[in-house]
C-alpha atoms as a PDB file:
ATOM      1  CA  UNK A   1       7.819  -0.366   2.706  1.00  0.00           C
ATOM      2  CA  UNK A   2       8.533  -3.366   1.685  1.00  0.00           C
ATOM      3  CA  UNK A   3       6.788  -3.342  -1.869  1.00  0.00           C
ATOM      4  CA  UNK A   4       8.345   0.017  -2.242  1.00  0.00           C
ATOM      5  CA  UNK A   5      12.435  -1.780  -2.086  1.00  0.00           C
ATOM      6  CA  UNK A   6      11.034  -4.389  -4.266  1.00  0.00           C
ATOM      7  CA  UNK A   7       9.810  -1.400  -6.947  1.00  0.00           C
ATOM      8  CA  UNK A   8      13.145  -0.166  -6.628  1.00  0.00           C
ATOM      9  CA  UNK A   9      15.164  -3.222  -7.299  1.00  0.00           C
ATOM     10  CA  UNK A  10      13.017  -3.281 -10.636  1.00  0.00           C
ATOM     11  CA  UNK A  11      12.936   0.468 -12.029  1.00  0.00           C
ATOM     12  CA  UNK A  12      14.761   3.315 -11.764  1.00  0.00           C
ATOM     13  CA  UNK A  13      14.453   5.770  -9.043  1.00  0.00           C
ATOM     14  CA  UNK A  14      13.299   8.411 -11.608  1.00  0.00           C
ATOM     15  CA  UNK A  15      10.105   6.056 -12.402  1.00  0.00           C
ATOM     16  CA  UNK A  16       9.168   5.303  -9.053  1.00  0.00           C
ATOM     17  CA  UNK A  17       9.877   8.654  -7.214  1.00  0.00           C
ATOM     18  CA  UNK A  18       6.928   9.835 -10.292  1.00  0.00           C
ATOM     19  CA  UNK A  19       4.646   6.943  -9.478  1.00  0.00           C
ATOM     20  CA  UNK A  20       4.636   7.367  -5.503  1.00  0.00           C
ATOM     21  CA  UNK A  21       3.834  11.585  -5.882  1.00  0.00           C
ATOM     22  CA  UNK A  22       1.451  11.100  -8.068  1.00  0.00           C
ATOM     23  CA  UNK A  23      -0.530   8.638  -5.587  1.00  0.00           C
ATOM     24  CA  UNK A  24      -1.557  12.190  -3.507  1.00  0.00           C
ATOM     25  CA  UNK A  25      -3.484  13.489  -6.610  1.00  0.00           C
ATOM     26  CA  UNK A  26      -5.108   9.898  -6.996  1.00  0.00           C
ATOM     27  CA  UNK A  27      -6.164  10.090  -3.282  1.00  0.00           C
ATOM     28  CA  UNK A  28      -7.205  13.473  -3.481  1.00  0.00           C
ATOM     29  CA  UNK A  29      -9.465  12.658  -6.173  1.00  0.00           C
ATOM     30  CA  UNK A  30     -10.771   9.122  -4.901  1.00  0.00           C
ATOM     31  CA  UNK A  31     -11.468  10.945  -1.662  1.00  0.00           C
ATOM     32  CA  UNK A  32     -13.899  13.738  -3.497  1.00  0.00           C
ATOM     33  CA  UNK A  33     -15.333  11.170  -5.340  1.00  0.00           C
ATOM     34  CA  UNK A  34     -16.192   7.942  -2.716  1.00  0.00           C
ATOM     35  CA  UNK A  35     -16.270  10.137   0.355  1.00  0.00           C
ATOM     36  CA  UNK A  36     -18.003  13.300  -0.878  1.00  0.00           C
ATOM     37  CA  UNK A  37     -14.800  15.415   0.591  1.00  0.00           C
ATOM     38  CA  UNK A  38     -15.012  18.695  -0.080  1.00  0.00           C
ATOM     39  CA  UNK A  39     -11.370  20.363  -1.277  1.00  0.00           C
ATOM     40  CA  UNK A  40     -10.540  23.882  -1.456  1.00  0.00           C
ATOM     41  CA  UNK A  41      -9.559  25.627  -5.072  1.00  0.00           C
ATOM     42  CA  UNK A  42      -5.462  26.100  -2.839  1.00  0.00           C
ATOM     43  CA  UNK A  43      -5.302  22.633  -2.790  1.00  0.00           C
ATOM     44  CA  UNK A  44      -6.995  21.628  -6.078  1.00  0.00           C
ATOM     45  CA  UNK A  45      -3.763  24.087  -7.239  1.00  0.00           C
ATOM     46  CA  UNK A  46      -1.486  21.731  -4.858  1.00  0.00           C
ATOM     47  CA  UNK A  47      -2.419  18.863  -7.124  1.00  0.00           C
ATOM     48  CA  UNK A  48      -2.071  20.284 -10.444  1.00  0.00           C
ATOM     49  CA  UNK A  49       1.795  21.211  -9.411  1.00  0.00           C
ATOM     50  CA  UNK A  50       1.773  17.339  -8.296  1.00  0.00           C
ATOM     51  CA  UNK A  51       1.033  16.132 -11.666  1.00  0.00           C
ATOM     52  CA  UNK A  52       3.183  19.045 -13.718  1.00  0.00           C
ATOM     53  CA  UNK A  53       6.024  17.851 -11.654  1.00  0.00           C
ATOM     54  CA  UNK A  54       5.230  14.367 -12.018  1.00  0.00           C
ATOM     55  CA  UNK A  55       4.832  14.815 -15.950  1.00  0.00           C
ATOM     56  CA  UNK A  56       8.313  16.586 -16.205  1.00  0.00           C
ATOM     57  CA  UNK A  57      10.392  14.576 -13.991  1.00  0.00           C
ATOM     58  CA  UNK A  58       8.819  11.599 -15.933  1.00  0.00           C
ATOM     59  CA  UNK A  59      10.207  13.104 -19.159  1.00  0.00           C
ATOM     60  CA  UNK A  60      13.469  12.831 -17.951  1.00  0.00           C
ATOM     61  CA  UNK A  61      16.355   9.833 -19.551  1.00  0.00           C
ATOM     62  CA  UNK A  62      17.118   7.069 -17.546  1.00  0.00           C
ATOM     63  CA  UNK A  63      20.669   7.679 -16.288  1.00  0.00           C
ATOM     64  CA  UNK A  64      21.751   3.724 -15.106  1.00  0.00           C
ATOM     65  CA  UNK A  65      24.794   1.965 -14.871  1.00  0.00           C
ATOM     66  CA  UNK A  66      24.989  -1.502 -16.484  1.00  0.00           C
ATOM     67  CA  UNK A  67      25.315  -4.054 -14.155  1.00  0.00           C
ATOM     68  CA  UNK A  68      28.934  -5.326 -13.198  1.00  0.00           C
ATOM     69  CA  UNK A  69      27.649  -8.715 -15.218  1.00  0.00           C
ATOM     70  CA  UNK A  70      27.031  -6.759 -18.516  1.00  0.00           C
ATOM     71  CA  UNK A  71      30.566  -4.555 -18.342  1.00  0.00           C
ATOM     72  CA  UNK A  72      32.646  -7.287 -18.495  1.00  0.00           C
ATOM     73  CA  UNK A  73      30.848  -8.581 -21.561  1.00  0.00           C
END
């Protein structure tokens, strides 16, 4: 939780929201591969939204503010 505020403070929500999703794929596949899991075709589909979403939502502009520091400048 804590690492997860401290992303936050650094990036954009639109970055990390991305980064964290796309962690369910990576398990998904580290678990087939280093635990011989066996995952059915519906959820193989599950992950391949995942990562479609992931891809589009990480095509999407930045939308910050400047900090109150930089709008006075």
């Amino acid at each position: 939780m804590v690492s997860y505020m401290t992303v936050l403070s650094w990036a954009d929500y639109s970055y990390v929201m991305p980064a964290g999703a796309f962690g369910y794929a990576l398990l998904t596949l580290l678990a087939v591969v280093f635990l011989h899991e066996s995952v059915s075709p519906r959820r193989w589909i599950g992950v391949v939204l995942i990562c479609t979403g992931v891809l589009l939502v990480g095509q999407t502009k930045p939308r910050t503010t400047a900090v109150a520091s930089e709008a006075v400048a």
